[in-house]
N, C-alpha and C. Protein backbone atom coordinates (compact mmCIF):
# COMPACT_ATOMS: atom_id res chain seq x y z
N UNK A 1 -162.37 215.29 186.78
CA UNK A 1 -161.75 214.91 188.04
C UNK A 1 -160.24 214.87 187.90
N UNK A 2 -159.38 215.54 189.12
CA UNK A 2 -157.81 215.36 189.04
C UNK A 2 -157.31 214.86 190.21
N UNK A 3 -156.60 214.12 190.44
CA UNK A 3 -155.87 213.42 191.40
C UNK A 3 -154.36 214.09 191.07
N UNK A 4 -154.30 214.58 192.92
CA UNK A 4 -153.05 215.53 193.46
C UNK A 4 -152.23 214.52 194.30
N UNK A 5 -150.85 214.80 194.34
CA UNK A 5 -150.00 213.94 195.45
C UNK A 5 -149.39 215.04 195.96
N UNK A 6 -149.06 214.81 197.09
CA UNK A 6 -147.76 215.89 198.00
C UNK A 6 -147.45 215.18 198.95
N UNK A 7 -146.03 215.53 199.75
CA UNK A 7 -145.46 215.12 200.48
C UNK A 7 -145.42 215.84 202.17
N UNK A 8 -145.58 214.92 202.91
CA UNK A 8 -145.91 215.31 204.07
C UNK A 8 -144.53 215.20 205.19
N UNK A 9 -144.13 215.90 205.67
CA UNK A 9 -143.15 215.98 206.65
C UNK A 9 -143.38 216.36 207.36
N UNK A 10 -144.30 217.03 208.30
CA UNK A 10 -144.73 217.08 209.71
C UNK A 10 -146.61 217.10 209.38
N UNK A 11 -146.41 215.99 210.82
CA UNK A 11 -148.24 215.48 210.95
C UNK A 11 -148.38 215.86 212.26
N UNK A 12 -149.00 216.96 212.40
CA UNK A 12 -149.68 217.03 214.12
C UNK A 12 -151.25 217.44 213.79
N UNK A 13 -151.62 216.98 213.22
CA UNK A 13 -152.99 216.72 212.65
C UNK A 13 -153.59 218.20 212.47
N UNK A 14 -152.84 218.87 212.26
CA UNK A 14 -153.47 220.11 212.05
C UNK A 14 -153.47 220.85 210.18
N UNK A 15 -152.46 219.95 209.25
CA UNK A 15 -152.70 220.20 207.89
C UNK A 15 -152.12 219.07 207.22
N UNK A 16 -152.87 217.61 207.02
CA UNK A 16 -154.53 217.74 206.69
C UNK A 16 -155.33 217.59 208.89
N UNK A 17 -155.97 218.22 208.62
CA UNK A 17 -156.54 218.30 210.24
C UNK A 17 -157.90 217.14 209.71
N UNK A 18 -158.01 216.08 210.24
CA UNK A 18 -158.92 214.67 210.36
C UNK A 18 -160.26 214.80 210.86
N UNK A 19 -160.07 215.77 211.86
CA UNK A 19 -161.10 215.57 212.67
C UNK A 19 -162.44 216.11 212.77
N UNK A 20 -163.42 215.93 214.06
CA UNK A 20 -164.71 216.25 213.79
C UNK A 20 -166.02 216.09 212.42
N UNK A 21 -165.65 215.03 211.86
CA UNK A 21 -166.25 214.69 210.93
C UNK A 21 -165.81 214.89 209.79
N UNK A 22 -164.75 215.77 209.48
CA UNK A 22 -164.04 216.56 208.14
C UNK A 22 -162.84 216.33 208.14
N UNK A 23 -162.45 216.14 206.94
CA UNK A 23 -160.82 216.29 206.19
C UNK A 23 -160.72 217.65 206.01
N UNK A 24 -159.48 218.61 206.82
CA UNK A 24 -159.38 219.58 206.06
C UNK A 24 -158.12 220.09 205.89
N UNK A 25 -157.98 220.69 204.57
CA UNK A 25 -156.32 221.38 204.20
C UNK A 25 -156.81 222.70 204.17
N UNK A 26 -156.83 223.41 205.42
CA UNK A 26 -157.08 224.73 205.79
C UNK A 26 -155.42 225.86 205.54
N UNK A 27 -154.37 225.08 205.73
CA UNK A 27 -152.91 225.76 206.13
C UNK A 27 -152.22 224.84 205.36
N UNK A 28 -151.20 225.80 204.87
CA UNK A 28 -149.79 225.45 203.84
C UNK A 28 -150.53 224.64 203.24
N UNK A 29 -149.99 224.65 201.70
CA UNK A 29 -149.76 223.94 200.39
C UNK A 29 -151.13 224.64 199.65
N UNK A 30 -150.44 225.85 199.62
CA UNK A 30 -151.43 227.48 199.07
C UNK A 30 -151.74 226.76 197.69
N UNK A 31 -150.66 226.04 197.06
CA UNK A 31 -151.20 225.59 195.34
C UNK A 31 -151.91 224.81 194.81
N UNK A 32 -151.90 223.58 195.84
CA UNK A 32 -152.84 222.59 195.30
C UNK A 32 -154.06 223.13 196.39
N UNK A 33 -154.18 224.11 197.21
CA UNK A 33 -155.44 224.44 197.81
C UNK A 33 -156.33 225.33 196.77
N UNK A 34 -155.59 226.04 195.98
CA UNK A 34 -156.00 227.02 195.08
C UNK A 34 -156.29 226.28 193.67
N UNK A 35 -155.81 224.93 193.37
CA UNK A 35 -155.71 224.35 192.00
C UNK A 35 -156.94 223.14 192.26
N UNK A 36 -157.36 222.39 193.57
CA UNK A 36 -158.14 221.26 193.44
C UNK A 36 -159.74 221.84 193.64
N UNK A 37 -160.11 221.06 192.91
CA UNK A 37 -161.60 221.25 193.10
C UNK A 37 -162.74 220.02 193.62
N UNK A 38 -164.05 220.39 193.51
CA UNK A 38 -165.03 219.56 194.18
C UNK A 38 -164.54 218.18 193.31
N UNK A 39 -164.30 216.95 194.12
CA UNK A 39 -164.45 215.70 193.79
C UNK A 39 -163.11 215.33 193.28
N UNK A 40 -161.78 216.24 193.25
CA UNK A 40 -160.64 215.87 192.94
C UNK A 40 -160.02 214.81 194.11
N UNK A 41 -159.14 214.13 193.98
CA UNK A 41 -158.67 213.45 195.14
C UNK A 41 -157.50 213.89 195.54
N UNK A 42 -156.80 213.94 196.74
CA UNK A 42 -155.49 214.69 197.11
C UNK A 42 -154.65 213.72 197.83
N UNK A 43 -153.81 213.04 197.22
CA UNK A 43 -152.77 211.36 198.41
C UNK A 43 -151.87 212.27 198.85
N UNK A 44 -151.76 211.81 200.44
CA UNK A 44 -150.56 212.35 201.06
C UNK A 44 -149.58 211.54 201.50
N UNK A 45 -148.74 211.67 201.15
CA UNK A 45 -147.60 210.59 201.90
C UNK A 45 -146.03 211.37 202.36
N UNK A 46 -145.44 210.09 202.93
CA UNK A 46 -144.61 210.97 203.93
C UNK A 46 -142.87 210.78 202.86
N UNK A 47 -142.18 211.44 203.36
CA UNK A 47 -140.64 211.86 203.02
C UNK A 47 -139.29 211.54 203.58
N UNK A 48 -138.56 212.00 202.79
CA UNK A 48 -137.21 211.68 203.72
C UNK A 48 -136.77 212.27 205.22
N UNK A 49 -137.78 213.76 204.73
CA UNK A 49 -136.87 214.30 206.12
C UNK A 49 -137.70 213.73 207.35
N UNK A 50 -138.82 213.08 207.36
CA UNK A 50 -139.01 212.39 208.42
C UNK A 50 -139.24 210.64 208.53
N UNK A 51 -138.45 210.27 207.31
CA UNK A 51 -138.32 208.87 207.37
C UNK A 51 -139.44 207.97 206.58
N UNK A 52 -140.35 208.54 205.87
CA UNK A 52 -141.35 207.84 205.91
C UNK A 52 -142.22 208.37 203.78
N UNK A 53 -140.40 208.06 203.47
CA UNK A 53 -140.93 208.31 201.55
C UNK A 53 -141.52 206.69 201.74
N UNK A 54 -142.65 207.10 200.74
CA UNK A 54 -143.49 205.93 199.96
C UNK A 54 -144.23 205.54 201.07
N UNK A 55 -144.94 206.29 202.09
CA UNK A 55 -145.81 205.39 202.96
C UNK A 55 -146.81 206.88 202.98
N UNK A 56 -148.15 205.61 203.06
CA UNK A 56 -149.48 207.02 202.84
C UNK A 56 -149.81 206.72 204.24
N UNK A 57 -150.51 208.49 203.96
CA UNK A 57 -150.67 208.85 205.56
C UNK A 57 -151.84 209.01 205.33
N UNK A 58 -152.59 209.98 204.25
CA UNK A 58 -154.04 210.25 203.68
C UNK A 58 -154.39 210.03 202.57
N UNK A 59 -155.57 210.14 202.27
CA UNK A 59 -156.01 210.28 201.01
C UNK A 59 -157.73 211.14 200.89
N UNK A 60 -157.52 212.00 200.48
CA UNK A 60 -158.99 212.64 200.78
C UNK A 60 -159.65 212.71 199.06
N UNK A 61 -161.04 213.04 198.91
CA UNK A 61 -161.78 213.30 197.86
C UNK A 61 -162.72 214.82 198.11
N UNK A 62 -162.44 215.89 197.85
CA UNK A 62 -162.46 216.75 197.87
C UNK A 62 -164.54 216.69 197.50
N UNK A 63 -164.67 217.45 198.60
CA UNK A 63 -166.37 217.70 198.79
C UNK A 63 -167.12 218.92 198.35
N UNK A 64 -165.85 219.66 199.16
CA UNK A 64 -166.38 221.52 199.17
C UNK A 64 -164.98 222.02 199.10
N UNK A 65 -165.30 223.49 198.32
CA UNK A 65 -164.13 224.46 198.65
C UNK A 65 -164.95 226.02 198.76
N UNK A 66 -164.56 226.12 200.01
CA UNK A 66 -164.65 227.36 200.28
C UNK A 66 -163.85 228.34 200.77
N UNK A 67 -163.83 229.40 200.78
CA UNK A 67 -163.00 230.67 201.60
C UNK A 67 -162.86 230.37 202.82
N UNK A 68 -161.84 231.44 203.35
CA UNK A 68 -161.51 231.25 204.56
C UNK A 68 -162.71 231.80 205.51
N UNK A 69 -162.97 233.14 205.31
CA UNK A 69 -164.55 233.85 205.96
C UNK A 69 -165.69 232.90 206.21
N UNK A 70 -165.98 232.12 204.59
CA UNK A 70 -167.40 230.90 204.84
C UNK A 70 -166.78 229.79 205.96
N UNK A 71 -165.33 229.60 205.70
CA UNK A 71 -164.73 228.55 206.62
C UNK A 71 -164.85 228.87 208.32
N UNK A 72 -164.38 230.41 208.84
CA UNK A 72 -164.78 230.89 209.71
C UNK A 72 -165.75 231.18 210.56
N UNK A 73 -166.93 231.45 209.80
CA UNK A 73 -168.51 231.46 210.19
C UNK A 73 -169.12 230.40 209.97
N UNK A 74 -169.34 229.56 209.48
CA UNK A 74 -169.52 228.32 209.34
C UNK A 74 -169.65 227.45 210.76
N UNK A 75 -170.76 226.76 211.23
CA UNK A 75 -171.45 226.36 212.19
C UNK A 75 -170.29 225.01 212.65
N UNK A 76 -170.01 224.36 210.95
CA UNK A 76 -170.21 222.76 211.26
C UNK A 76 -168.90 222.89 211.41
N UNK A 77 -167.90 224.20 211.58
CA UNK A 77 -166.62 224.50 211.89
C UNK A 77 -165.76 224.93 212.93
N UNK A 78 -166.79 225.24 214.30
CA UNK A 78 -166.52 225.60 214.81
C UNK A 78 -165.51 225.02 216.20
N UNK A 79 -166.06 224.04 215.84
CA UNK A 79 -164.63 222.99 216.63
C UNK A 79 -163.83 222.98 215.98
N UNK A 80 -163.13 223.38 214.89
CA UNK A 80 -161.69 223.52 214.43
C UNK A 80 -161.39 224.49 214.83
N UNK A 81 -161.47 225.86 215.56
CA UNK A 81 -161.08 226.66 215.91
C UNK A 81 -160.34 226.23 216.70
N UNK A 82 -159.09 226.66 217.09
CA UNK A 82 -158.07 226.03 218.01
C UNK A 82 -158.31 226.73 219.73
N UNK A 83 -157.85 225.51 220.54
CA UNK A 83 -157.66 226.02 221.94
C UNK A 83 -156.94 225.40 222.15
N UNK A 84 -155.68 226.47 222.99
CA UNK A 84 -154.34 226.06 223.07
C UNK A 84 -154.48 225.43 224.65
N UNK A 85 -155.49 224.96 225.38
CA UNK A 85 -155.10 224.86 226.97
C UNK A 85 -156.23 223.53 226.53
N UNK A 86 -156.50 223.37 225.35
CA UNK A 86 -157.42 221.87 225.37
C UNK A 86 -156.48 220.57 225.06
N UNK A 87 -157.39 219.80 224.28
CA UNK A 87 -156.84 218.54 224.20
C UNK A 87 -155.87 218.65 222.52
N UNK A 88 -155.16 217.90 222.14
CA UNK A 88 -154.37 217.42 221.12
C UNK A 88 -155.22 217.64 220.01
N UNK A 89 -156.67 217.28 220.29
CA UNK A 89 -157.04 217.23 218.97
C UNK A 89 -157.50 219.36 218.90
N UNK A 90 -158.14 219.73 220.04
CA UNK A 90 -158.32 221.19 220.30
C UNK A 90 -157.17 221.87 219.75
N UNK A 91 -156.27 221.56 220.19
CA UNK A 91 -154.92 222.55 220.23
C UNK A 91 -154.45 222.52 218.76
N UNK A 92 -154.45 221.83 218.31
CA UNK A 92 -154.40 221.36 216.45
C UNK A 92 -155.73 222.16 215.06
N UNK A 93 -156.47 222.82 216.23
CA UNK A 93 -157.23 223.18 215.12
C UNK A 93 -156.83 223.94 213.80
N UNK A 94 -157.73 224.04 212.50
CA UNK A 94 -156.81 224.68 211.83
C UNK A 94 -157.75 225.74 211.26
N UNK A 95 -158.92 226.18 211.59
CA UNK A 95 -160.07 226.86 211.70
C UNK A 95 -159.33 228.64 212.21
N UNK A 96 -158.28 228.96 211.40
CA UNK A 96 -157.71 229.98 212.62
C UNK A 96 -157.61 231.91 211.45
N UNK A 97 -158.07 231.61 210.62
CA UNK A 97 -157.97 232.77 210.13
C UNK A 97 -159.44 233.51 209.60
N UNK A 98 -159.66 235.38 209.90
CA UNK A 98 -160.83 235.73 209.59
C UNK A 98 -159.78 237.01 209.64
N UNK A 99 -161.08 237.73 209.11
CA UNK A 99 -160.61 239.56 208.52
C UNK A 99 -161.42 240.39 209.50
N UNK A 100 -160.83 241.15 210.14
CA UNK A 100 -161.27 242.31 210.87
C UNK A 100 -160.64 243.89 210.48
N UNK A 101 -161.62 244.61 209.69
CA UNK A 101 -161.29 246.10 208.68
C UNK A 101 -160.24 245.59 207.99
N UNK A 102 -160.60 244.12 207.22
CA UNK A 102 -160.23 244.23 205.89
C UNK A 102 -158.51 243.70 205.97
N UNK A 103 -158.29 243.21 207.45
CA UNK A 103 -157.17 243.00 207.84
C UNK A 103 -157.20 241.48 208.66
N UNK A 104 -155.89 240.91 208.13
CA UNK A 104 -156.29 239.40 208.47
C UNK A 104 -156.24 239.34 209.61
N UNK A 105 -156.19 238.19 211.16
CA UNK A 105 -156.31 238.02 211.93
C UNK A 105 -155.99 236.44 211.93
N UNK A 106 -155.13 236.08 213.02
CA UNK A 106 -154.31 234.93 212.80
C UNK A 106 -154.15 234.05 214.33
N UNK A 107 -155.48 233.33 214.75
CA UNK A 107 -155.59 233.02 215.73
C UNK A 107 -154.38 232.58 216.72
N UNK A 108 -154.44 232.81 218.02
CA UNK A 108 -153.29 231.76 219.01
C UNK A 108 -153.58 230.20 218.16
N UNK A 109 -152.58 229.41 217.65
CA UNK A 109 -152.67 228.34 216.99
C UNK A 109 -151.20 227.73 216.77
N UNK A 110 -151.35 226.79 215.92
CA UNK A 110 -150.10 226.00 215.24
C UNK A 110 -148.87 226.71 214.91
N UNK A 111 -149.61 227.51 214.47
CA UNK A 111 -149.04 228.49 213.14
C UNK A 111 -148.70 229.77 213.44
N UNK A 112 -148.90 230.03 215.04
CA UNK A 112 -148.72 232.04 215.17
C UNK A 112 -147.47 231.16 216.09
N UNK A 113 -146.42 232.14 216.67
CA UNK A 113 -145.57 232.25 217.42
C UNK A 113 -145.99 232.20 218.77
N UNK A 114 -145.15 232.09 220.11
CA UNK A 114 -145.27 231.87 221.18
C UNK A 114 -145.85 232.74 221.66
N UNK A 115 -147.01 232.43 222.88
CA UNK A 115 -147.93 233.75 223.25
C UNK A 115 -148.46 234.16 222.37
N UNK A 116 -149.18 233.41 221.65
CA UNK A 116 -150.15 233.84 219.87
C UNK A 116 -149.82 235.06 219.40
N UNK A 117 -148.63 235.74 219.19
CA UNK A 117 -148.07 236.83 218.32
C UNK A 117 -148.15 236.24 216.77
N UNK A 118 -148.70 236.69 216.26
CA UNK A 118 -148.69 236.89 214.90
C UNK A 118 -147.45 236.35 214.17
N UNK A 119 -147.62 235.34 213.16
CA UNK A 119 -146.00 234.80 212.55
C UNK A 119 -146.89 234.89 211.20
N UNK A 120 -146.04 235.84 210.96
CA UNK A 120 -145.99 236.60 209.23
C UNK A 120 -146.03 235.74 208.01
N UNK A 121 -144.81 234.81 208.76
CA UNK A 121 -144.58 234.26 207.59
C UNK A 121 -145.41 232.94 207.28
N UNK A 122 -146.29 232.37 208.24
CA UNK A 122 -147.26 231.76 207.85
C UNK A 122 -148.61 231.97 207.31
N UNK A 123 -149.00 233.52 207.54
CA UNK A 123 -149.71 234.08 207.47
C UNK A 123 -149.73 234.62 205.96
N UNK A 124 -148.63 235.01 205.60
CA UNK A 124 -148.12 235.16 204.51
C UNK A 124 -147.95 233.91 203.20
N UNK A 125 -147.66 232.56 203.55
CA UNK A 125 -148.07 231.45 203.17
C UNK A 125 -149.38 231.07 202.95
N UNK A 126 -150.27 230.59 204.16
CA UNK A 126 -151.23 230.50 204.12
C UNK A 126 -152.33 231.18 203.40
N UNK A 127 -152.11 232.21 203.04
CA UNK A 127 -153.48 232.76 202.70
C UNK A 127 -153.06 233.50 201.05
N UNK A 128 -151.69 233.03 200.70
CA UNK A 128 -151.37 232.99 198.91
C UNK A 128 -152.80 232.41 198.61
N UNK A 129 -153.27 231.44 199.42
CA UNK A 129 -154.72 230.62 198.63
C UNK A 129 -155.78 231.20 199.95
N UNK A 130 -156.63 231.59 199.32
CA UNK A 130 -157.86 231.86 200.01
C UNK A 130 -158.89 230.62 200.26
N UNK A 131 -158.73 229.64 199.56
CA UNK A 131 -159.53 228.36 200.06
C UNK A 131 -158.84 227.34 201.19
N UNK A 132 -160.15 226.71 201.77
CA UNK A 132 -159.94 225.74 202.00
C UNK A 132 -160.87 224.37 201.32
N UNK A 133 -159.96 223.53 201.70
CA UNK A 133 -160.00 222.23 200.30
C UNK A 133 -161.10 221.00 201.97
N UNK A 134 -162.44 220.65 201.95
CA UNK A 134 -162.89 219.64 202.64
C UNK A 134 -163.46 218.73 202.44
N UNK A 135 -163.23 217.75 202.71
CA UNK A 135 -163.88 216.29 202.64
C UNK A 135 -164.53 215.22 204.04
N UNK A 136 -165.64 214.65 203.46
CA UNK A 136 -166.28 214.04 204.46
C UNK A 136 -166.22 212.73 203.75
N UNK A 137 -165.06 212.15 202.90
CA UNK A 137 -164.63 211.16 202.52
C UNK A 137 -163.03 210.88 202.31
N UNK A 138 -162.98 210.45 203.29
CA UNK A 138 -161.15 210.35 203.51
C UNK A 138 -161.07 209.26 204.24
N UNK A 139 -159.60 208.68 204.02
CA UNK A 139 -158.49 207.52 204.99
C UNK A 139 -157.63 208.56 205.83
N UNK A 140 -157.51 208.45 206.59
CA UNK A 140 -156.89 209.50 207.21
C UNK A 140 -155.77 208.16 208.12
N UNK A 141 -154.42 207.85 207.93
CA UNK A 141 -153.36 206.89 209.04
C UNK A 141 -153.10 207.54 209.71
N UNK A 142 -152.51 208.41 209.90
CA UNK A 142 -151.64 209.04 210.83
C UNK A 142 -150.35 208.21 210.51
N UNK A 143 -150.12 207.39 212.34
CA UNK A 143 -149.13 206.78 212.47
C UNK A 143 -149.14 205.62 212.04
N UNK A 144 -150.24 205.01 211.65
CA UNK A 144 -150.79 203.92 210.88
C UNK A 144 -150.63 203.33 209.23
N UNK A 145 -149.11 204.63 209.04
CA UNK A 145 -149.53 205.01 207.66
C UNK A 145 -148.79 202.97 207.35
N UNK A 146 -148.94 202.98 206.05
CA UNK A 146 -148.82 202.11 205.20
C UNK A 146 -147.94 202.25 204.24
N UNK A 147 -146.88 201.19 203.62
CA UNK A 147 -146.27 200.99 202.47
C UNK A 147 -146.78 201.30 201.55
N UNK A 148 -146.83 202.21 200.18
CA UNK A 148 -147.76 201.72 199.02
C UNK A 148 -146.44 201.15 198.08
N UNK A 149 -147.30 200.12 197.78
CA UNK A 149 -146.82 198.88 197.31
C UNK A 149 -146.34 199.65 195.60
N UNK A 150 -144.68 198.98 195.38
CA UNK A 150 -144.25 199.07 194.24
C UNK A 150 -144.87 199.83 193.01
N UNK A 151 -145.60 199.21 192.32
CA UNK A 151 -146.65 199.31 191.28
C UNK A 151 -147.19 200.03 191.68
N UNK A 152 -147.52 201.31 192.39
CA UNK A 152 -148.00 202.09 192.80
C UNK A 152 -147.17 203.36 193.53
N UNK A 153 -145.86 203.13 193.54
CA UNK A 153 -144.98 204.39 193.65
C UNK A 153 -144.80 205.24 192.77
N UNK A 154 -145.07 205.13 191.74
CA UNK A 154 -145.39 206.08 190.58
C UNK A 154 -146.21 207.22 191.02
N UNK A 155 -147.06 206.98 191.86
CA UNK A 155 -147.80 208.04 192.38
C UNK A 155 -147.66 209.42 193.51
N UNK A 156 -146.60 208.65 194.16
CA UNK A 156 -145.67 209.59 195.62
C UNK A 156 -145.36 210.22 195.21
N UNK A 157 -145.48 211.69 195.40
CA UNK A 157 -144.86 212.86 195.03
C UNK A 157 -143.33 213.02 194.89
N UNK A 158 -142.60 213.27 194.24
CA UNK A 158 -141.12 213.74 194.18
C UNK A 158 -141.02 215.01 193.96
N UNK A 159 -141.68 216.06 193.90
CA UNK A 159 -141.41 217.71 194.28
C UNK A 159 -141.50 218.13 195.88
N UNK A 160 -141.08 219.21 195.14
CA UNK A 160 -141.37 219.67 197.00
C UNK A 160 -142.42 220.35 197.34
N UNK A 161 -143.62 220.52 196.12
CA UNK A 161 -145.18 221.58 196.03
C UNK A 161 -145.62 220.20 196.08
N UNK A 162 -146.84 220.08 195.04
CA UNK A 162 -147.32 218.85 194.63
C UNK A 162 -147.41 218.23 192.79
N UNK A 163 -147.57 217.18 193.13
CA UNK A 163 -147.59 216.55 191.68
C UNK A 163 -149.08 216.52 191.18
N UNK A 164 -149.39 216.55 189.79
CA UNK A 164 -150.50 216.26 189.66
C UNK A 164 -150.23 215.35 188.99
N UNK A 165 -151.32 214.07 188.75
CA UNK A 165 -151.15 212.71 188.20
C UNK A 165 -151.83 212.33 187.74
N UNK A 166 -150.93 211.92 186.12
CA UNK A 166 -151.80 212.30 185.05
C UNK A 166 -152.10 210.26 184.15
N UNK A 167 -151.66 209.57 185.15
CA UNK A 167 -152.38 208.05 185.34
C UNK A 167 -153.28 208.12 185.83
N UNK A 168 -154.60 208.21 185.02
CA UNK A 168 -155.71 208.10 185.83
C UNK A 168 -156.17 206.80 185.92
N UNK A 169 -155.72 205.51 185.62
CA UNK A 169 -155.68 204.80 185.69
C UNK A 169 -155.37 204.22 186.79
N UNK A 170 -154.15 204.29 186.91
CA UNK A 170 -153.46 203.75 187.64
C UNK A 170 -153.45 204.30 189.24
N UNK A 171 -153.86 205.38 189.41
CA UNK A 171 -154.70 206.32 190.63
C UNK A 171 -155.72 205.56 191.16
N UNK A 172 -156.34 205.51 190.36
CA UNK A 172 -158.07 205.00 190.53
C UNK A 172 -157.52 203.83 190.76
N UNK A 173 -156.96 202.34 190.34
CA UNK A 173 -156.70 201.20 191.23
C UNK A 173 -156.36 201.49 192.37
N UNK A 174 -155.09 202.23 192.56
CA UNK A 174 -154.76 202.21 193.86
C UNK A 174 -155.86 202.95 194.89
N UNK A 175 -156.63 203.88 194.84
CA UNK A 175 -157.75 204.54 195.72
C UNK A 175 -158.70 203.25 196.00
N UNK A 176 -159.01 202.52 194.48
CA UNK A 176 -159.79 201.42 194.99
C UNK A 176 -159.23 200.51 196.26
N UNK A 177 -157.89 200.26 195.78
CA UNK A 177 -157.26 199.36 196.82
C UNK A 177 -157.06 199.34 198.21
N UNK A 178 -157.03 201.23 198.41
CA UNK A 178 -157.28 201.19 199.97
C UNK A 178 -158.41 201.05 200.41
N UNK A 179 -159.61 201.90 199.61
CA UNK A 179 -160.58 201.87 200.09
C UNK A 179 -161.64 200.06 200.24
N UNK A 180 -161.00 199.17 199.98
CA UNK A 180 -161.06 198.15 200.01
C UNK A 180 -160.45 197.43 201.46
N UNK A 181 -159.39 198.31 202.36
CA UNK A 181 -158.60 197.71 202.98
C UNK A 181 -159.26 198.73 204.28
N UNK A 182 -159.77 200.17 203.55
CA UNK A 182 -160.29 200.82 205.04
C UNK A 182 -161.54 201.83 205.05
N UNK A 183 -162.25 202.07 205.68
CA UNK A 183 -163.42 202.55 205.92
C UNK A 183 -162.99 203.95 205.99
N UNK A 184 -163.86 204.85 205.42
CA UNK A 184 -163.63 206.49 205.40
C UNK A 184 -163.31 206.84 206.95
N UNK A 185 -162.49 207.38 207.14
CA UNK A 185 -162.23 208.05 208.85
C UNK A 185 -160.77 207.70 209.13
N UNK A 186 -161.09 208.40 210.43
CA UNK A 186 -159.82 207.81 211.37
C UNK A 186 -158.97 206.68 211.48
N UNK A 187 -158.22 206.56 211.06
CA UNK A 187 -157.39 205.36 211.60
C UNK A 187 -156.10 204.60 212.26
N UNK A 188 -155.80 206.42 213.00
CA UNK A 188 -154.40 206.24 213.59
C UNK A 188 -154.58 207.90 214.18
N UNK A 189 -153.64 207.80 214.74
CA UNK A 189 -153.28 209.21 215.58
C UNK A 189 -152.51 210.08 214.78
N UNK A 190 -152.40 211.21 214.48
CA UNK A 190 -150.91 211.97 214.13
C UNK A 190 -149.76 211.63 214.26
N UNK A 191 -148.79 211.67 213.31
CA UNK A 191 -147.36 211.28 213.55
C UNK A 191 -146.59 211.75 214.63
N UNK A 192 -146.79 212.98 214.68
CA UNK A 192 -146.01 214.03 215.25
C UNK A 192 -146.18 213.93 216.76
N UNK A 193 -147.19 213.79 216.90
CA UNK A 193 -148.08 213.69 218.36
C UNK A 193 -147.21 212.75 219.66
N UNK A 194 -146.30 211.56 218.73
CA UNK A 194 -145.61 211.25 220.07
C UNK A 194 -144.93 212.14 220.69
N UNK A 195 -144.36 213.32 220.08
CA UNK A 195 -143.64 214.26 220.57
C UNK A 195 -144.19 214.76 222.06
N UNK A 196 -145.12 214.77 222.00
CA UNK A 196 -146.04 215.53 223.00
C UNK A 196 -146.28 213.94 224.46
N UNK A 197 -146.00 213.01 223.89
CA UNK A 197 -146.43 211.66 224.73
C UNK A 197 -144.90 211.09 225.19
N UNK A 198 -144.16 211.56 224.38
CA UNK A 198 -142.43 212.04 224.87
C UNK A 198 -142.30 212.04 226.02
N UNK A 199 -142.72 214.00 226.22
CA UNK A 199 -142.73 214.95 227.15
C UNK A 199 -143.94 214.55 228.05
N UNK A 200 -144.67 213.69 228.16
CA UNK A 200 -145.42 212.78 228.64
C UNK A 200 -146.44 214.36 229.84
N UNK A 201 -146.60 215.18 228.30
CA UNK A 201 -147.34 216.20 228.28
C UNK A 201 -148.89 215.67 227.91
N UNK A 202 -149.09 214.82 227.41
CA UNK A 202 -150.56 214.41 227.24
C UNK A 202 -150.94 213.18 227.34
């Protein structure tokens, strides 16, 4: 088992995407999608450029990893497929990539450009890793996120990829500690999302 940290600077719930029963890191952070495996744990917490170093937003335990294709066809996935004229949590999907003659295909989503034109350069990101990383055991804050307490900043990422963390000790208290404080699931909205409650668009 390995326990991953990275740093999160934009949350519109679409990477890690919370919802419909699953944790998933479908988009960006190609290395630790390509490096974690079944039962690793992955802490996310937030940064300077949006105010919020040393406060956790997630924490998932990695279930399954599969391709993007099994991710695509896949039944229990099909509400992550994004719709851009639905709700916050619809429009966020991250369910958005499949191959047609061997050539990728890059749904209207988060991640393509205006009028779902194709943006290269996510496309080009995204799929350096052919997996996606899911869990049906996660804290998921959002805006809910939390301080982690002193004695436990050792763990917040300070790169700009991810850290791997090699206190396994000291990991494992702190996972105990939330999971002591919160029940696997939901427990806040996306960060990002006031943006949209701003523009008093949703």
């Amino acid at each position: 088992m390995s326990y991953y940290s990275y740093k999160i600077t934009r949350d519109y719930g679409f990477a890690p995407n919370p919802f419909f029963g699953y944790c998933t890191l479908a988009c960006c952070k190609p290395h630790i999608r390509k490096k974690a495996d079944v039962n690793d744990w992955i802490i996310g917490t937030g940064a300077k450029q949006n105010g919020l170093l040393n406060r956790l937003i997630f924490l998932m335990r990695v279930s399954e990893k599969i391709n993007f294709e099994e991710y695509w066809s896949d039944k229990r996935f099909a509400r992550k497929k994004p719709i851009l004229n639905g709700s916050l949590v619809q429009i966020h999907g991250d369910n958005i990539y499949h191959k047609e003659d061997n050539e990728w295909c890059q749904l209207d989503s988060h991640h393509s450009l205006h009028g779902g034109k194709l943006n290269e350069a996510n496309l080009k990101q995204d799929t350096q890793a052919k997996y996606v990383l899911i869990s049906n055991h996660f804290i998921y804050l959002g805006n809910n996120h939390i301080e982690v307490e002193d004695a436990y900043k050792p763990l917040c990422s300070k790169l700009r990829d991810y850290y791997t963390i090699e206190d396994d000790v000291l990991v494992e208290e702190f996972i105990k500690s939330i999971k002591r404080k919160y029940t696997s699931g939901i427990h806040g909205d996306p960060i990002n999302w006031i943006e949209y409650k701003q523009l008093s668009l949703f």
